[in-house]
Protein backbone atom coordinates (compact mmCIF):
# COMPACT_ATOMS: atom_id res chain seq x y z
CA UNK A 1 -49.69 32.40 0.76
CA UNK A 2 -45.95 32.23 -0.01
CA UNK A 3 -44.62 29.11 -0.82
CA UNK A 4 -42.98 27.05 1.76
CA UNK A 5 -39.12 27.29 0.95
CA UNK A 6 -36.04 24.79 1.28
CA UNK A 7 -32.99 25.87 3.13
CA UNK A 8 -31.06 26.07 0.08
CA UNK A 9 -34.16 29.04 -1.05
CA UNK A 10 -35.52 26.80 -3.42
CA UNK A 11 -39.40 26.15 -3.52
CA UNK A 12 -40.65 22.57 -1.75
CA UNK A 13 -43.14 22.45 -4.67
CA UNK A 14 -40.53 22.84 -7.82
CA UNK A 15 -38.27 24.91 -9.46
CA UNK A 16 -38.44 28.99 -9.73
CA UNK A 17 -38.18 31.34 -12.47
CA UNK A 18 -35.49 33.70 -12.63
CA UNK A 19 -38.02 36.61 -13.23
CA UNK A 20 -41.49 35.86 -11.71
CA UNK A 21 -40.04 33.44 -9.10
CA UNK A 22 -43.03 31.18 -9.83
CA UNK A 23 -43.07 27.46 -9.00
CA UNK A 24 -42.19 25.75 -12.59
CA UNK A 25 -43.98 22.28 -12.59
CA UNK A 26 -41.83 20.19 -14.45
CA UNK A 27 -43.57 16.76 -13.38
CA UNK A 28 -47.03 18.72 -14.72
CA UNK A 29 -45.15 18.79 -18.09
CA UNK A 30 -43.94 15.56 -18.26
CA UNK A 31 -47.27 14.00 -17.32
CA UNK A 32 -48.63 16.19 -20.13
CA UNK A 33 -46.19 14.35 -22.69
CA UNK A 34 -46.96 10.94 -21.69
CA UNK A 35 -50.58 11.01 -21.11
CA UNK A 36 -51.89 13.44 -23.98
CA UNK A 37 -49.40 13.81 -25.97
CA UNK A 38 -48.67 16.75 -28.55
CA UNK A 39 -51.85 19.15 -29.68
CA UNK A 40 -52.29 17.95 -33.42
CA UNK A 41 -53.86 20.66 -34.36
CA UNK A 42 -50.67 23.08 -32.99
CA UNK A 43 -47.99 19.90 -34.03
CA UNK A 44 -49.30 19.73 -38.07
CA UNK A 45 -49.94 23.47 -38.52
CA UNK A 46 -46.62 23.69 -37.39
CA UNK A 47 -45.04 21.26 -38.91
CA UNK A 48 -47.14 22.41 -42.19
CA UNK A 49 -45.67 25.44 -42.13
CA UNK A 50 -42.00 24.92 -41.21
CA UNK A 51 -41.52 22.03 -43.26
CA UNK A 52 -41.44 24.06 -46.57
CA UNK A 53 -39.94 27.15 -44.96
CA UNK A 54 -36.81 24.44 -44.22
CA UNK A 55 -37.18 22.92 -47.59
CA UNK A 56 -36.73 26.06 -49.27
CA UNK A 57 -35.00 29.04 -46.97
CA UNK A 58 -32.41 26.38 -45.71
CA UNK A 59 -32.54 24.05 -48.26
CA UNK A 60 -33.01 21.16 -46.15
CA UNK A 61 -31.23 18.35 -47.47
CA UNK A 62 -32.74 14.88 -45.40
CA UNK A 63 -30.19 11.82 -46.23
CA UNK A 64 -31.15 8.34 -45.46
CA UNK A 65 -35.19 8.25 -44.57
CA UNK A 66 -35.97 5.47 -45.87
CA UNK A 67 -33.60 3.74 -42.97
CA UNK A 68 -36.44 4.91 -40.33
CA UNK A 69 -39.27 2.53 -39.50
CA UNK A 70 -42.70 4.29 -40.01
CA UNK A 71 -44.10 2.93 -36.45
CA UNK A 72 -43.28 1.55 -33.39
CA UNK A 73 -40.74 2.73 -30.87
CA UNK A 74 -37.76 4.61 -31.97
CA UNK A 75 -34.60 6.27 -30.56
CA UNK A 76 -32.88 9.08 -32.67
CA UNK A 77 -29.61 10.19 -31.34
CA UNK A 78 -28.39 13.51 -32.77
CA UNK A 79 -25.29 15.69 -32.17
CA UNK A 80 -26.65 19.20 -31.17
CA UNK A 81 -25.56 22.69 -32.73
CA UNK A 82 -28.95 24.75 -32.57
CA UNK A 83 -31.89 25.53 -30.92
CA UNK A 84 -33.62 24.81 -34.28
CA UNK A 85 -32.25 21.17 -34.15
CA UNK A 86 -35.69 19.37 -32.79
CA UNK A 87 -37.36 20.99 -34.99
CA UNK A 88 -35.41 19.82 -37.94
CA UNK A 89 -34.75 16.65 -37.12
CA UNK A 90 -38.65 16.70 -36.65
CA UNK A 91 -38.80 16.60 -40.40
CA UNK A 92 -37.51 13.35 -40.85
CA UNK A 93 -40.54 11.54 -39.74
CA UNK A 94 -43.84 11.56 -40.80
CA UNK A 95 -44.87 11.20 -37.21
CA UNK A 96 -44.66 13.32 -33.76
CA UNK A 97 -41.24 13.40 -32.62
CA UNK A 98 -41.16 13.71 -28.59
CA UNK A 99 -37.64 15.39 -27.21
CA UNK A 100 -36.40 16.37 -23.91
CA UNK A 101 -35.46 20.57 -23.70
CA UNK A 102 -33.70 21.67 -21.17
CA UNK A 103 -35.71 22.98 -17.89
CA UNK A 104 -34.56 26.57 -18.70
CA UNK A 105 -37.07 26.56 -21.46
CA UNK A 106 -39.72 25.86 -19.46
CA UNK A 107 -39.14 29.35 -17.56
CA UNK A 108 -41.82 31.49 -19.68
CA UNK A 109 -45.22 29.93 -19.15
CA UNK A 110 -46.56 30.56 -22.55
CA UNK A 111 -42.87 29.48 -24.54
CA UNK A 112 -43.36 26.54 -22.10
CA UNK A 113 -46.97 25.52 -23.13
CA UNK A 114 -46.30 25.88 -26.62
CA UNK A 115 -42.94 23.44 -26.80
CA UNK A 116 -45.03 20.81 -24.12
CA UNK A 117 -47.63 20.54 -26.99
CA UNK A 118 -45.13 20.07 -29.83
CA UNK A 119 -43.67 17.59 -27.96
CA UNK A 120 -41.05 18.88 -25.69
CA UNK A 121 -40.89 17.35 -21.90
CA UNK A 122 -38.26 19.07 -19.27
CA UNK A 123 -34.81 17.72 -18.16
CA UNK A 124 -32.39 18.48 -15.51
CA UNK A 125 -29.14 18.91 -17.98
CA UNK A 126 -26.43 17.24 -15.80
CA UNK A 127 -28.27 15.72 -13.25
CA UNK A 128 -29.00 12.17 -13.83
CA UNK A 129 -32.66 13.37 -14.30
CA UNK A 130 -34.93 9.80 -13.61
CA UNK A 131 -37.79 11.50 -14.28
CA UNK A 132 -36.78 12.27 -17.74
CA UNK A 133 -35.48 9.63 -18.82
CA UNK A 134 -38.65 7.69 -17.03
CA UNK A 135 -40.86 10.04 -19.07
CA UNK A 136 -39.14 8.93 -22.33
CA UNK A 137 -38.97 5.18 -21.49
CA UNK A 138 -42.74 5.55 -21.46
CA UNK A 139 -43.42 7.35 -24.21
CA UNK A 140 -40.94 4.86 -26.58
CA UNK A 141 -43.01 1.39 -24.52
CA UNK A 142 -46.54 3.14 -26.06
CA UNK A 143 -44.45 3.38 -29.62
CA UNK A 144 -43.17 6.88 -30.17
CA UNK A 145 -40.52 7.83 -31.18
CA UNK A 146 -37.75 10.40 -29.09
CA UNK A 147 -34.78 12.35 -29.82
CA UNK A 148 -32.14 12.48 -27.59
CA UNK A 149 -28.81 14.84 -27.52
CA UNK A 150 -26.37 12.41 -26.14
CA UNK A 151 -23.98 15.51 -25.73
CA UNK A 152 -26.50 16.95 -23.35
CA UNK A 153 -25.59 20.04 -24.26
CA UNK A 154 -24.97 22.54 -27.66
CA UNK A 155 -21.67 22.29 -29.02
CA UNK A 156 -21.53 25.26 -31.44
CA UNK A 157 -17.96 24.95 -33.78
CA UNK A 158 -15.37 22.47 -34.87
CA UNK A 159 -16.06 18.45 -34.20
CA UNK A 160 -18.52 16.73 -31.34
CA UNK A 161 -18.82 16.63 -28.21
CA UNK A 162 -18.48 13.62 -26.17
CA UNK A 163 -21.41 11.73 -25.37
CA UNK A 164 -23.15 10.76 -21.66
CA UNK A 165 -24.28 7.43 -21.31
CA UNK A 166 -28.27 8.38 -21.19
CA UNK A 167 -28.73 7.24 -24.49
CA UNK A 168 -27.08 3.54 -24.01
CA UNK A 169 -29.39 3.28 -20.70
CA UNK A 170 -32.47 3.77 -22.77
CA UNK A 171 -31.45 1.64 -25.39
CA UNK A 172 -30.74 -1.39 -23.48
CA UNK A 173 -33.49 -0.30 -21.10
CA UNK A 174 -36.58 -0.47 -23.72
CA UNK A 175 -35.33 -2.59 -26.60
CA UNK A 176 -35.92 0.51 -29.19
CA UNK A 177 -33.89 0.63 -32.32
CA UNK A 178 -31.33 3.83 -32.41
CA UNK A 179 -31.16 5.87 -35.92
CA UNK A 180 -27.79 7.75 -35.66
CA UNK A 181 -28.58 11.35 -36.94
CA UNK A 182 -26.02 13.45 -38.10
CA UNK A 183 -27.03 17.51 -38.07
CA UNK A 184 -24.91 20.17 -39.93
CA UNK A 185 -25.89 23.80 -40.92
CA UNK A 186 -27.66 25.08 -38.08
CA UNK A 187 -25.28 26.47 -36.40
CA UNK A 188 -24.08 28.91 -39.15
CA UNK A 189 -27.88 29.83 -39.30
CA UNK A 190 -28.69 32.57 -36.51
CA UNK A 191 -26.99 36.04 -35.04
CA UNK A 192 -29.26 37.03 -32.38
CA UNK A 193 -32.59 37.17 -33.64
CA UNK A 194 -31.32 37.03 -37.44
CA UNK A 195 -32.18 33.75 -38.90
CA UNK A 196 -29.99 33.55 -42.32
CA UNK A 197 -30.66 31.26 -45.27
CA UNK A 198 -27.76 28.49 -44.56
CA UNK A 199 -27.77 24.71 -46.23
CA UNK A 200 -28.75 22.63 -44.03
CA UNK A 201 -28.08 18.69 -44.22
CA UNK A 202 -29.39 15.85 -42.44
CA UNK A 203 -27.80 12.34 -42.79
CA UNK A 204 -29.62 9.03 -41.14
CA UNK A 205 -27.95 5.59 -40.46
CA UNK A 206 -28.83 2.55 -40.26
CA UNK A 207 -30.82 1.53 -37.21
CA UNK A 208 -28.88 0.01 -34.54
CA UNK A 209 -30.34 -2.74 -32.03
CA UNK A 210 -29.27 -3.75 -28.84
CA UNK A 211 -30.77 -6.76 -26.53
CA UNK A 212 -33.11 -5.54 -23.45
CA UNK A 213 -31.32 -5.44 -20.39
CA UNK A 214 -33.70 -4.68 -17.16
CA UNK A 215 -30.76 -2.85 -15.34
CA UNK A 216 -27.70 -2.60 -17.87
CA UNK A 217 -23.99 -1.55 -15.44
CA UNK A 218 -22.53 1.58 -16.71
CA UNK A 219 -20.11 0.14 -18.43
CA UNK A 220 -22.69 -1.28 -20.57
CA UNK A 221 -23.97 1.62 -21.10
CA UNK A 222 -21.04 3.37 -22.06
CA UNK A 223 -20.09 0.35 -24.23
CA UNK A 224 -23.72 1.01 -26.25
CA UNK A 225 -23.60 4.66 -25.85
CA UNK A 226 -20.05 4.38 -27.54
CA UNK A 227 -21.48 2.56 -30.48
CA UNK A 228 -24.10 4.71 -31.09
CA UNK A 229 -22.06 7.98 -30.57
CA UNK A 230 -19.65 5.91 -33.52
CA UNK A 231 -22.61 5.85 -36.05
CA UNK A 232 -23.21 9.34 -35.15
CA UNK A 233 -20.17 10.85 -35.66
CA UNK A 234 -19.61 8.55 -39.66
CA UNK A 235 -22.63 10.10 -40.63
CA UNK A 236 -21.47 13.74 -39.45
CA UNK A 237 -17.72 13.25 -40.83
CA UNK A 238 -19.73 12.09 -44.18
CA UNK A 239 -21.18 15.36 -44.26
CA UNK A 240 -17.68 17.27 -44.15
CA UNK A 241 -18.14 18.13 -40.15
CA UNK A 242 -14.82 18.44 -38.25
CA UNK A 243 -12.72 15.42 -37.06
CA UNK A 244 -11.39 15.34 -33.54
CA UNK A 245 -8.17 15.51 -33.65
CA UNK A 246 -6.83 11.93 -32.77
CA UNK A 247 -3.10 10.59 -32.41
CA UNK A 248 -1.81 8.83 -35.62
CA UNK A 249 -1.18 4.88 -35.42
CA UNK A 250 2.70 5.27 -36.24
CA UNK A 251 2.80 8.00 -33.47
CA UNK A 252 1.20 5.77 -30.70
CA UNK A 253 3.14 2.94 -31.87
CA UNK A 254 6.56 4.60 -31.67
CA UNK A 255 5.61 6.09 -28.31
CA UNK A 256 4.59 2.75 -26.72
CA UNK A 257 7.85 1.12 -28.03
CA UNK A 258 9.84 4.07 -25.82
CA UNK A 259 7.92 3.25 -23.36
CA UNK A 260 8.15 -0.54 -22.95
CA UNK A 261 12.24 -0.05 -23.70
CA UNK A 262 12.25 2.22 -20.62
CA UNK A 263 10.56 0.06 -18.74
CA UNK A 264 13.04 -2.73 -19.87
CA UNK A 265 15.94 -1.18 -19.52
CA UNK A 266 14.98 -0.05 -16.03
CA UNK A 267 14.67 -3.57 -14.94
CA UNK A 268 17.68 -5.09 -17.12
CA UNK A 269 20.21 -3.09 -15.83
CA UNK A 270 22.20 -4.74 -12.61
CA UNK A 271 22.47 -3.13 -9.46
CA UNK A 272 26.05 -2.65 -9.27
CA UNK A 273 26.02 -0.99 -12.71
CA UNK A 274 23.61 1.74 -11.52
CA UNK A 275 25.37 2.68 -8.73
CA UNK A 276 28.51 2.59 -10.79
CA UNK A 277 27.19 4.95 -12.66
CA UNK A 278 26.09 7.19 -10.11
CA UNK A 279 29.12 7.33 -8.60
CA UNK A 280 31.24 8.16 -11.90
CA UNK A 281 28.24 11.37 -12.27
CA UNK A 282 29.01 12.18 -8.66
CA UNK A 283 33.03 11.89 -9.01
CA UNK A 284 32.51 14.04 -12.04
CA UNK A 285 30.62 16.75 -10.81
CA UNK A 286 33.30 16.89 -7.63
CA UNK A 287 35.98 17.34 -10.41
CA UNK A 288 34.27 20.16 -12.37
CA UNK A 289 33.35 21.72 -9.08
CA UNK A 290 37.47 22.07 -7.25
CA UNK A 291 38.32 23.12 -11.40
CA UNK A 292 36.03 26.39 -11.30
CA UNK A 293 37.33 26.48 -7.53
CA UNK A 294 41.18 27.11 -8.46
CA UNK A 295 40.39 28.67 -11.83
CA UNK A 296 38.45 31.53 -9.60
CA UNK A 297 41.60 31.76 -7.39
């Protein structure tokens, strides 16, 4: 039987497929992350084999581990240049590593499967997705540890992106410490399916803790998310990534000195000066005007 259908085309049940047009059952996935967890058999024959084909192929450089508690819950917040980024970062704990992946991923049933079991759970990039970030609340109150893309989204060249407030929410939400995690490398590492033997570096800060808040404002958030984004982006300009461009001190300081003299001199100045003034400009454009006048005649 078809499946019942929305106005908008979409299915009552999920999300489609761009190929197969199949319901995608993101809640199925998330449910799978919180109540079983990754497949250790899949997660550490994985991890036993990528671990040393980082270590040597990109020579995976990991800065700052020993700043990472061993248990208990725990927040890493990254800045995101590759697909391969999870699955580094995953080699900075001895432990699973949960992380939300975009929904797109979760497309191909069998590419789907395999990233639920090491530990991926869907989110709706741009959406304010509850679920997720319900899903991930869990998982850190049982312990885990999660990695989160504040950026929500890849940023491929030159400095970071600007972060979205999910990762201040969670923070303040659940108590859990927040590692800032700087990535660099992976983005120089792959041309279409060509993976190429780049250095990669990892650099780890200093956990940062917040008090709990049951339901933190946004501009909490923001303040937190701020913060954390701050950590993020010493350890990244530590590791020779790009600095946004920001205005120098001198230049802001000249520039709000103009300003306040305008503003002053706007107010200081009498009435009958100003329209004075206005009537010498007038008088003086009248002048110039009857001079081109009789020159032309």
């Amino acid at each position: 039987m078809a499946a019942e259908h929305h106005c908008n085309g979409a299915p009552a049940g999920g999300y489609t497929g761009y190929m197969d047009q199949t319901p995608i059952d993101l809640d199925g996935f998330r449910r799978h992350a919180l109540r079983r967890g990754v497949n250790p058999l899949l997660y550490w024959a994985a991890r036993a084999l990528l671990l040393p084909f980082f270590l040597i192929y990109f020579r995976l450089d990991r800065i700052g581990r020993e700043h990472l508690p061993r248990r208990g819950p725990l927040l890493l917040a990254a800045n995101h240049r590759s697909f391969l980024d999870p699955f580094v970062i995953g080699a900075l704990q001895r432990r699973p590593v949960y992380y939300m992946a975009k929904r797109e991923l979760f497309e191909k049933p069998w590419q789907a499967r395999i990233l639920n079991a090491l530990g991926a759970f869907p989110v709706e990039r741009g959406a304010g997705d509850r679920e997720a970030m319900g899903a991930a609340r869990e998982i850190l109150a049982r312990g885990d540890c999660v990695v989160i893309f504040p950026e929500g989204t890849r940023t491929r060249r030159g400095p970071l992106g600007e972060p979205r407030r999910g990762v201040g929410r969670l923070a303040l939400e659940t108590g859990a410490p927040v590692a800032p995690v700087a990535v660099i490398g992976t983005e120089r590492i792959r041309t279409g399916w060509l993976v190429r033997p780049r250095k990669v570096r990892l650099r780890v800060g200093m956990p940062l803790r917040f008090p709990t808040v049951d339901h933190p404002s946004p501009q909490l958030a923001a303040g937190v998310t701020r913060r954390t984004w701050d950590c993020v982006s010493l350890q990244w300009e530590w590791l020779g990534g790009a600095r946004a461009a920001r205005p120098r001190r001198d230049d802001r300081q000249a520039q709000l000195e103009r300003d306040r003299s305008r503003r002053s001199g706007a107010h200081d100045q009498p009435a009958g000066e100003t329209t004075r003034q206005a009537g010498t400009g007038a008088q003086t454009n009248t002048d110039h005007d009857q001079r081109e006048t009789a020159q032309a005649a």
